[in-house]
C-alpha atoms as a PDB file:
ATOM      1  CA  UNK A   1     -18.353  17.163  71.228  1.00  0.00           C
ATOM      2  CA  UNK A   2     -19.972  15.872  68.440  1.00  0.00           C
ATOM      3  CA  UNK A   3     -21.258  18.127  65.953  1.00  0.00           C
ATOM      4  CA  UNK A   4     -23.923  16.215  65.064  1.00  0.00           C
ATOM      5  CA  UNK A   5     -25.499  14.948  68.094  1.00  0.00           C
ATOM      6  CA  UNK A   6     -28.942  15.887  69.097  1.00  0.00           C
ATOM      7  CA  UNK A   7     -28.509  17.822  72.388  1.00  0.00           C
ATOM      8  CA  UNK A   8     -30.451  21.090  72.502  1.00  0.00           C
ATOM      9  CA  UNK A   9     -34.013  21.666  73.061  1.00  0.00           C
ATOM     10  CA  UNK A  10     -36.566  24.621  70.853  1.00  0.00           C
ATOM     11  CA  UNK A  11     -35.763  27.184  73.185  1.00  0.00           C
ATOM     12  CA  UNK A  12     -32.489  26.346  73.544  1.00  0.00           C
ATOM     13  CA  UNK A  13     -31.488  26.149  69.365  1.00  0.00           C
ATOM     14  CA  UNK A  14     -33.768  29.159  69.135  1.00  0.00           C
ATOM     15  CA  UNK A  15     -31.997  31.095  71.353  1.00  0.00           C
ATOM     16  CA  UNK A  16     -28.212  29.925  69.879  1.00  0.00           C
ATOM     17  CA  UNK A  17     -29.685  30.914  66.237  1.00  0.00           C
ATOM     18  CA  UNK A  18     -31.579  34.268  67.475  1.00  0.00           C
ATOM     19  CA  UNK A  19     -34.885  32.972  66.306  1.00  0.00           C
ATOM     20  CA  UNK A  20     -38.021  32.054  68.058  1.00  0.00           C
ATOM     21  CA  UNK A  21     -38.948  28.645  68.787  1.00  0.00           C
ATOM     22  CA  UNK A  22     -41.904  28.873  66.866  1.00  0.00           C
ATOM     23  CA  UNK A  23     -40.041  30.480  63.846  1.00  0.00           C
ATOM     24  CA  UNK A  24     -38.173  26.684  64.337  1.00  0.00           C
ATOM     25  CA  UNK A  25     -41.240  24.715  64.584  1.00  0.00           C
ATOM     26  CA  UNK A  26     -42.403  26.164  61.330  1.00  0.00           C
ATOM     27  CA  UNK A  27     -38.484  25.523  59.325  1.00  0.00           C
ATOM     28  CA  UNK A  28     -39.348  21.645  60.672  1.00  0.00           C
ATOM     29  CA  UNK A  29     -42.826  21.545  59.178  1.00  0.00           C
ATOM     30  CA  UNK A  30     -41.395  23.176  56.099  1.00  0.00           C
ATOM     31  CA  UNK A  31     -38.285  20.734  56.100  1.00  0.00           C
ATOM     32  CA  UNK A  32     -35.994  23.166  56.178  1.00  0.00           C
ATOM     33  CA  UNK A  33     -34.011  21.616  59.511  1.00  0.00           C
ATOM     34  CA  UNK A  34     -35.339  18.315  60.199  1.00  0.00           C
ATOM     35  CA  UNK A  35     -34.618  18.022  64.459  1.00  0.00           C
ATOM     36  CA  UNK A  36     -34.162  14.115  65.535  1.00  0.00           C
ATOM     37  CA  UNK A  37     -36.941  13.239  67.990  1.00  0.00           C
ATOM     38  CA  UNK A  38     -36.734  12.407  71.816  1.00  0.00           C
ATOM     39  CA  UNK A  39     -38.982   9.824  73.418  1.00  0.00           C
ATOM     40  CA  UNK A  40     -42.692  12.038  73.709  1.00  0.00           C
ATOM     41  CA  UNK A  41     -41.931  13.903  69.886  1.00  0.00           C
ATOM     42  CA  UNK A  42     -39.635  16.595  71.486  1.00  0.00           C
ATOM     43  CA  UNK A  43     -37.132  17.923  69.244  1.00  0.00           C
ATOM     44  CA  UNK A  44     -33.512  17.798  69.808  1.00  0.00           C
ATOM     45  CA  UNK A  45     -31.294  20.141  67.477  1.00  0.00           C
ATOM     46  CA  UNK A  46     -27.886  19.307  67.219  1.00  0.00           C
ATOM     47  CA  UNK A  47     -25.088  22.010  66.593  1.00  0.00           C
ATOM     48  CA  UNK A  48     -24.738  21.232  62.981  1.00  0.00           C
ATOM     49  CA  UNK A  49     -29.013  21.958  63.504  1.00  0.00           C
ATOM     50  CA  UNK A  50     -27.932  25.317  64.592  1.00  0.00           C
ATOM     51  CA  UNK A  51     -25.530  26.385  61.827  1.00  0.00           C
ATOM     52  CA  UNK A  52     -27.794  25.494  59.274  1.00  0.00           C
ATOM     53  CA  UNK A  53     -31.012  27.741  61.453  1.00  0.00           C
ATOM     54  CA  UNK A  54     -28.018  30.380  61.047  1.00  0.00           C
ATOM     55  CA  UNK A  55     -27.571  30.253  57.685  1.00  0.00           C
ATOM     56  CA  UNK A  56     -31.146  30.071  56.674  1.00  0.00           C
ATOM     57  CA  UNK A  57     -31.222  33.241  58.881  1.00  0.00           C
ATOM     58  CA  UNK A  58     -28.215  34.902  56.845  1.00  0.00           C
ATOM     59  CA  UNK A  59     -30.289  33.980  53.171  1.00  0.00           C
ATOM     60  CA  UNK A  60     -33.291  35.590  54.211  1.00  0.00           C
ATOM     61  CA  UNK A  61     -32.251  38.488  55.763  1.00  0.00           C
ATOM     62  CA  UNK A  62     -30.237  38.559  52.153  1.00  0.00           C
ATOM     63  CA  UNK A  63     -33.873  38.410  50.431  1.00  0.00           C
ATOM     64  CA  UNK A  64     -33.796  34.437  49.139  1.00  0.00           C
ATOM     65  CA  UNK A  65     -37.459  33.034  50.098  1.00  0.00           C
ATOM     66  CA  UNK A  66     -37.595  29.895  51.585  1.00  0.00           C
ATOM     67  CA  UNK A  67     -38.065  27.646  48.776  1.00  0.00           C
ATOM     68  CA  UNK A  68     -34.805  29.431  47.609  1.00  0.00           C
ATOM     69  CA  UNK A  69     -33.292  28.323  50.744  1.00  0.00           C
ATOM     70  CA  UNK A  70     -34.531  24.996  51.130  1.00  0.00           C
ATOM     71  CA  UNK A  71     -33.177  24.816  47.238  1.00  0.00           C
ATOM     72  CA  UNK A  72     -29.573  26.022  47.961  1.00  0.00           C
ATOM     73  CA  UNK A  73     -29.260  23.339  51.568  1.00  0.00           C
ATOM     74  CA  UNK A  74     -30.586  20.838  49.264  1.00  0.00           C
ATOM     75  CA  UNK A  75     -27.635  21.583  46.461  1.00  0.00           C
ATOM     76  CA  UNK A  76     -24.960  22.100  49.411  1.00  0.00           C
ATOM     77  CA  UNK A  77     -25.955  18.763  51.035  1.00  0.00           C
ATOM     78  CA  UNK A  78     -25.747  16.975  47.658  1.00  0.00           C
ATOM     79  CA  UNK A  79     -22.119  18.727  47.058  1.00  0.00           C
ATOM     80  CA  UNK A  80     -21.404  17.467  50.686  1.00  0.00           C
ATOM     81  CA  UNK A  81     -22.415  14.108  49.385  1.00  0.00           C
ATOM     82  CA  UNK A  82     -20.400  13.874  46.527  1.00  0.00           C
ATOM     83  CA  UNK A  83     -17.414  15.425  47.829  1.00  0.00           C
ATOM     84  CA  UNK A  84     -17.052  12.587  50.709  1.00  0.00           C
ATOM     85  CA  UNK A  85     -17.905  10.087  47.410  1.00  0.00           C
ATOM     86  CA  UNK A  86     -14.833  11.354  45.768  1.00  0.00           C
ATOM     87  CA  UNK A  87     -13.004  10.795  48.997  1.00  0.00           C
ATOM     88  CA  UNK A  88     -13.963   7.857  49.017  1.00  0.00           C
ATOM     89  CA  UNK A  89     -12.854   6.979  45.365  1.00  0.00           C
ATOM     90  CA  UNK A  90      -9.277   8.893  45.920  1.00  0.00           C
ATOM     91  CA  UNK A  91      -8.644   6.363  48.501  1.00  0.00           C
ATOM     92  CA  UNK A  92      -9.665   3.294  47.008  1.00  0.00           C
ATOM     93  CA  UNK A  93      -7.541   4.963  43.664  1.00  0.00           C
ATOM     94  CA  UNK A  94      -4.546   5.971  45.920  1.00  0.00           C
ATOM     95  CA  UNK A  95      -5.187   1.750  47.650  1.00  0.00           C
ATOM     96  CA  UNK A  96      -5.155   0.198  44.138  1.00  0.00           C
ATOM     97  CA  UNK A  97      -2.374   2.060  42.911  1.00  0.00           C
ATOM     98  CA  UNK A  98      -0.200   0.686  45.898  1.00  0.00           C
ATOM     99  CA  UNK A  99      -1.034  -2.596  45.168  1.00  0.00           C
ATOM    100  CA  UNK A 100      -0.512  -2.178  41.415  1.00  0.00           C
ATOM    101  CA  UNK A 101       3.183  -0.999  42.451  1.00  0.00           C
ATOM    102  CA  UNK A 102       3.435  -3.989  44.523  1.00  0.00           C
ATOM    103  CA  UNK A 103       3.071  -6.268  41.751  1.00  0.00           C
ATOM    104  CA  UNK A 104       6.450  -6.539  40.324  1.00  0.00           C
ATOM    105  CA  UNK A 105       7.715  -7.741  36.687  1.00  0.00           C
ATOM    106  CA  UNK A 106      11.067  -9.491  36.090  1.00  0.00           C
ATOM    107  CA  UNK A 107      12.937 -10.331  33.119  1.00  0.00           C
ATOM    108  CA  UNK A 108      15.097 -13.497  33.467  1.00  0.00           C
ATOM    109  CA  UNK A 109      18.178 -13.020  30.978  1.00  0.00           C
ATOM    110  CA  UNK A 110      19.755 -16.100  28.713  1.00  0.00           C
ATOM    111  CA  UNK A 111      22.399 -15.576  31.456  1.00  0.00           C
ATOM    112  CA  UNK A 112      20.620 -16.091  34.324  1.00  0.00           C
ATOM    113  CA  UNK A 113      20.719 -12.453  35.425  1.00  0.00           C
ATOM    114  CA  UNK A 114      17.352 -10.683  36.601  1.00  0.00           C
ATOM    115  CA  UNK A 115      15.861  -7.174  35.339  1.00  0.00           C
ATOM    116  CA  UNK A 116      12.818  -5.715  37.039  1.00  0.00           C
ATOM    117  CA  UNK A 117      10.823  -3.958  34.230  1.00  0.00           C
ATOM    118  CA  UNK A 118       8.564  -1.128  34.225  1.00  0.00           C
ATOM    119  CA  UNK A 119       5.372  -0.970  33.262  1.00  0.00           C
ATOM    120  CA  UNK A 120       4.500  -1.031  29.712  1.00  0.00           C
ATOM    121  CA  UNK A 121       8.511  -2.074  28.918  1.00  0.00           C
ATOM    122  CA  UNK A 122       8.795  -5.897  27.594  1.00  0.00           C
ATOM    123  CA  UNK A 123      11.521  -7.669  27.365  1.00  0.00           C
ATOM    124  CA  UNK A 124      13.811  -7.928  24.489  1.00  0.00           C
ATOM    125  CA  UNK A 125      13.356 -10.925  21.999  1.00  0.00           C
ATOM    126  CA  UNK A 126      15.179 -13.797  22.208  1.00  0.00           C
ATOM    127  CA  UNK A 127      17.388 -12.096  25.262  1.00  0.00           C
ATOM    128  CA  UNK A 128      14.797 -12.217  28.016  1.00  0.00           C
ATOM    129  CA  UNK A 129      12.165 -14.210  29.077  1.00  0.00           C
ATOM    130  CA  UNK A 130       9.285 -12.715  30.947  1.00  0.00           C
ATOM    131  CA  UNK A 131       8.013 -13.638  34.445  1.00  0.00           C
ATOM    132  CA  UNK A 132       5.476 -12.313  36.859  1.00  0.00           C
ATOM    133  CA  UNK A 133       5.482 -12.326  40.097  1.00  0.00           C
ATOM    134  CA  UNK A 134       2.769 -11.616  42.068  1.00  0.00           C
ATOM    135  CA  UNK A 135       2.121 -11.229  46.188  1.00  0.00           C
ATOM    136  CA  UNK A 136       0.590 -14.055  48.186  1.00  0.00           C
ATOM    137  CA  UNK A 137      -2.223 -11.683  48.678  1.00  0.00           C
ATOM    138  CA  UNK A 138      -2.883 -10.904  45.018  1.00  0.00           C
ATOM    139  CA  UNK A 139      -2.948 -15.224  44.451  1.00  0.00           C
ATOM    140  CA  UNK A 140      -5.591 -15.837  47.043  1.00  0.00           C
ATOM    141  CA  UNK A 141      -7.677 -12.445  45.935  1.00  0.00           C
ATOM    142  CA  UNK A 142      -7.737 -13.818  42.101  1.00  0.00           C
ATOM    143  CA  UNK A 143      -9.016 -17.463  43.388  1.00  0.00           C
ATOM    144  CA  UNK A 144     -11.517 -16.156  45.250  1.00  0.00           C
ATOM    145  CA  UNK A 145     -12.740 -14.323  42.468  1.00  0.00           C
ATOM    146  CA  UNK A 146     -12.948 -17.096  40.377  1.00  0.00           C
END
């Protein structure tokens, strides 16, 4: 089941969170838990909904006040935010790095012979010559770029 999915009625998420629907009606006015909307305005809570009802119930029976609350879901829903960012950036890091390793440097010798160099190394003077070789892929991406 999808945690996020709008599925429960008021009386339904109030009941799951131990509140009263009209203790939920006044968390929607007061954007604490904003409930998508069926067709005639009818709010549908979704599971995720009810974790966050239960949590707001946890901070105030812990003495926060609501603007406390609403404070703290805001700062753990930006966290959320840029934690899936970085994600995001680890992968796209962990990607480029791949295709950085792809990209292979030789050294031709006077001799004919072939050395694959790391990176940073050059080749000796007037022993080696240098040559890079790149993928097909890497080609087409630079000419598209230009």
């Amino acid at each position: 089941m999808d945690y996020t999915m709008p599925i429960y009625v008021i009386s339904v998420a109030a009941e799951l969170a131990d509140m009263h629907p009209q203790t939920l009606r006044q968390y929607d006015r007061l954007g604490l838990v904003t409930p998508s909307r069926a067709p005639g305005r009818a709010r549908r809570y979704s599971q995720k909904d009810v974790s966050t009802l239960r949590e707001i119930q946890r901070l105030s029976q812990e003495g926060v006040s609501l603007e406390g609350i609403r404070r703290i879901l805001e700062l753990e829903n930006q966290v959320s935010a840029l934690q899936s960012r970085v994600s995001e950036l680890s992968s796209e890091l962990a990607s480029r790095r791949v295709q950085a390793e792809s990209s292979r440097i030789f050294a031709a010798g006077l001799a004919g012979d072939v050395v694959t160099l790391s990176r940073g190394q050059r080749p000796r003077p007037r022993s080696q010559a240098l040559v890079v070789w790149r993928p097909e892929s890497a080609r087409t991406d630079t000419a598209r770029a230009n």
